[in-house]
Protein backbone atom coordinates (compact mmCIF):
# COMPACT_ATOMS: atom_id res chain seq x y z
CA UNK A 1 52.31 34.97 -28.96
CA UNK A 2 49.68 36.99 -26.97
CA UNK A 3 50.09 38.08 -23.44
CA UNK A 4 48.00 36.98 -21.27
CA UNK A 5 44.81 39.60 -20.48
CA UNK A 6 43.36 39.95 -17.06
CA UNK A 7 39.95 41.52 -15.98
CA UNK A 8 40.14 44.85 -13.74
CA UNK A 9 37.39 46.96 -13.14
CA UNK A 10 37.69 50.80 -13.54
CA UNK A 11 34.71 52.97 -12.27
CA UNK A 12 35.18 56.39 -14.62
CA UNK A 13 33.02 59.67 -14.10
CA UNK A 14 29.98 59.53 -16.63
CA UNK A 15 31.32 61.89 -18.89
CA UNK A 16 34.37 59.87 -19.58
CA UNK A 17 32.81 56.95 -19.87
CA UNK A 18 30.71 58.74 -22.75
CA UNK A 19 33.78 60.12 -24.44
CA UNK A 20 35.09 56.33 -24.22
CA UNK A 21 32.02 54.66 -25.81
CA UNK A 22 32.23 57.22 -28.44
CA UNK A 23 35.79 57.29 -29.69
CA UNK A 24 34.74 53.33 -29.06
CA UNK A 25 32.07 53.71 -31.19
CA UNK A 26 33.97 56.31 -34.12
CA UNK A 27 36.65 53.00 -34.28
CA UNK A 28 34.85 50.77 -34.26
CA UNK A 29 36.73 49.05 -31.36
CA UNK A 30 35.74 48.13 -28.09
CA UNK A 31 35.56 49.92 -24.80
CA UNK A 32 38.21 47.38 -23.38
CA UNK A 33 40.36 48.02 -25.90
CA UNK A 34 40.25 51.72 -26.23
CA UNK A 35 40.63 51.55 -22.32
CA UNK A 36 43.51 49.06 -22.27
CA UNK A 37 45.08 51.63 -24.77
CA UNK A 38 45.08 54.84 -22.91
CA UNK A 39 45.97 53.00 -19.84
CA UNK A 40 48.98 51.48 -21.60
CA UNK A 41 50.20 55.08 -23.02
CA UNK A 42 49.76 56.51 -19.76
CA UNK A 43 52.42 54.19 -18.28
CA UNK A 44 54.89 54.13 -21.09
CA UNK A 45 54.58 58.23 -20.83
CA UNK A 46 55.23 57.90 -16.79
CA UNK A 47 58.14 55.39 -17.39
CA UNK A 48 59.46 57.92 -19.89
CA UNK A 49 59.03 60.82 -17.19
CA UNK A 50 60.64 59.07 -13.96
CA UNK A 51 63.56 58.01 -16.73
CA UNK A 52 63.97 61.50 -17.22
CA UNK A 53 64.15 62.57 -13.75
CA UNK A 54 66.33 59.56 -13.08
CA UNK A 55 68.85 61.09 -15.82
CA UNK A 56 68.01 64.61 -14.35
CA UNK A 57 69.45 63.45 -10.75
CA UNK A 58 72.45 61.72 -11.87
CA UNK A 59 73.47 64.81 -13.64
CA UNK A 60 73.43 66.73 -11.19
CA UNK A 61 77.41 65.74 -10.15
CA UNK A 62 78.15 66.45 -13.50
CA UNK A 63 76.45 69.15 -15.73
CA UNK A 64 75.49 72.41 -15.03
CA UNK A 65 71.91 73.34 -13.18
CA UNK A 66 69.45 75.90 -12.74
CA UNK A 67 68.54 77.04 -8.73
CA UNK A 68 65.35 76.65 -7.61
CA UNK A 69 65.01 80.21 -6.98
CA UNK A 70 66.40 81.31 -10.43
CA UNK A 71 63.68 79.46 -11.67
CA UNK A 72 60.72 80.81 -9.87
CA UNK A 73 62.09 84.20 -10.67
CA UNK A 74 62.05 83.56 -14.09
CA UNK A 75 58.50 82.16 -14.35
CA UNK A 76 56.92 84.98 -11.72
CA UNK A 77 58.39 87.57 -14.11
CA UNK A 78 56.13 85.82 -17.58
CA UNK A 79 53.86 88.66 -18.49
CA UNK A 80 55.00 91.41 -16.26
CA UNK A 81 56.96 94.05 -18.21
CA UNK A 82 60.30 93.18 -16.58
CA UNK A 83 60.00 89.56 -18.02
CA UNK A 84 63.30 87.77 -17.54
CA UNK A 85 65.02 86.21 -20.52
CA UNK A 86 65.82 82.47 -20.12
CA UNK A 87 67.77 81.95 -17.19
CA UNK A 88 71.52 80.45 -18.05
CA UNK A 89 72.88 77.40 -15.34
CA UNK A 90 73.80 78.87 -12.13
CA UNK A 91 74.73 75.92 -10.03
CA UNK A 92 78.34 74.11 -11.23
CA UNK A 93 79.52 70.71 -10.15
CA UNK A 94 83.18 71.51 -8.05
CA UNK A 95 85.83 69.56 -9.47
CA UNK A 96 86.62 66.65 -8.73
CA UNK A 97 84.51 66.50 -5.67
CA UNK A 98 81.19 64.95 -6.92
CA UNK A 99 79.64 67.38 -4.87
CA UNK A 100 77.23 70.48 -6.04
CA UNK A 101 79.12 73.82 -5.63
CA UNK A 102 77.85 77.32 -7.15
């Protein structure tokens, strides 16, 4: 059974709209279609990413984490001699409590 398709118009800078009618044009499939395509991978990939922070967050009671500050040590040190190695978890959930502890 197909869903049902509704019109929406998109305004997209020139250049896109080239690269559109071309890959269009390449697979020989219409500019609606390859549109309705990257719009539809574009919100599976954000459902996938707010899942992931969703399971991210709830974790956070339970597994180990990294500090923010840890972190942005580690990435300000890429390319500078004293590079840092991968930081380990430094932030432990306390027992019991539910709560964050380090």
């Amino acid at each position: 059974m197909a869903s049902k398709m509704e019109e929406v118009s998109v305004k997209l800078p020139e250049r896109v709209r080239q690269q559109v009618d071309e890959l269009a044009r390449q697979t020989n499939r219409s500019r609606s279609t390859i549109i309705g395509e990257a719009v539809s991978s574009y919100m599976r990939d954000q459902a996938d990413y707010i899942r992931s922070l969703d399971e991210i967050v709830a974790g956070l009671d339970t597994e180990p984490a990294h500090s923010a500050e840890q972190i942005f040590a580690w990435l300000e040190s890429w390319g500078s001699e004293n590079e840092l190695p991968s930081p380990k978890p430094d932030i432990f959930p306390a027992s019991g409590s539910g709560k964050i502890g380090a």
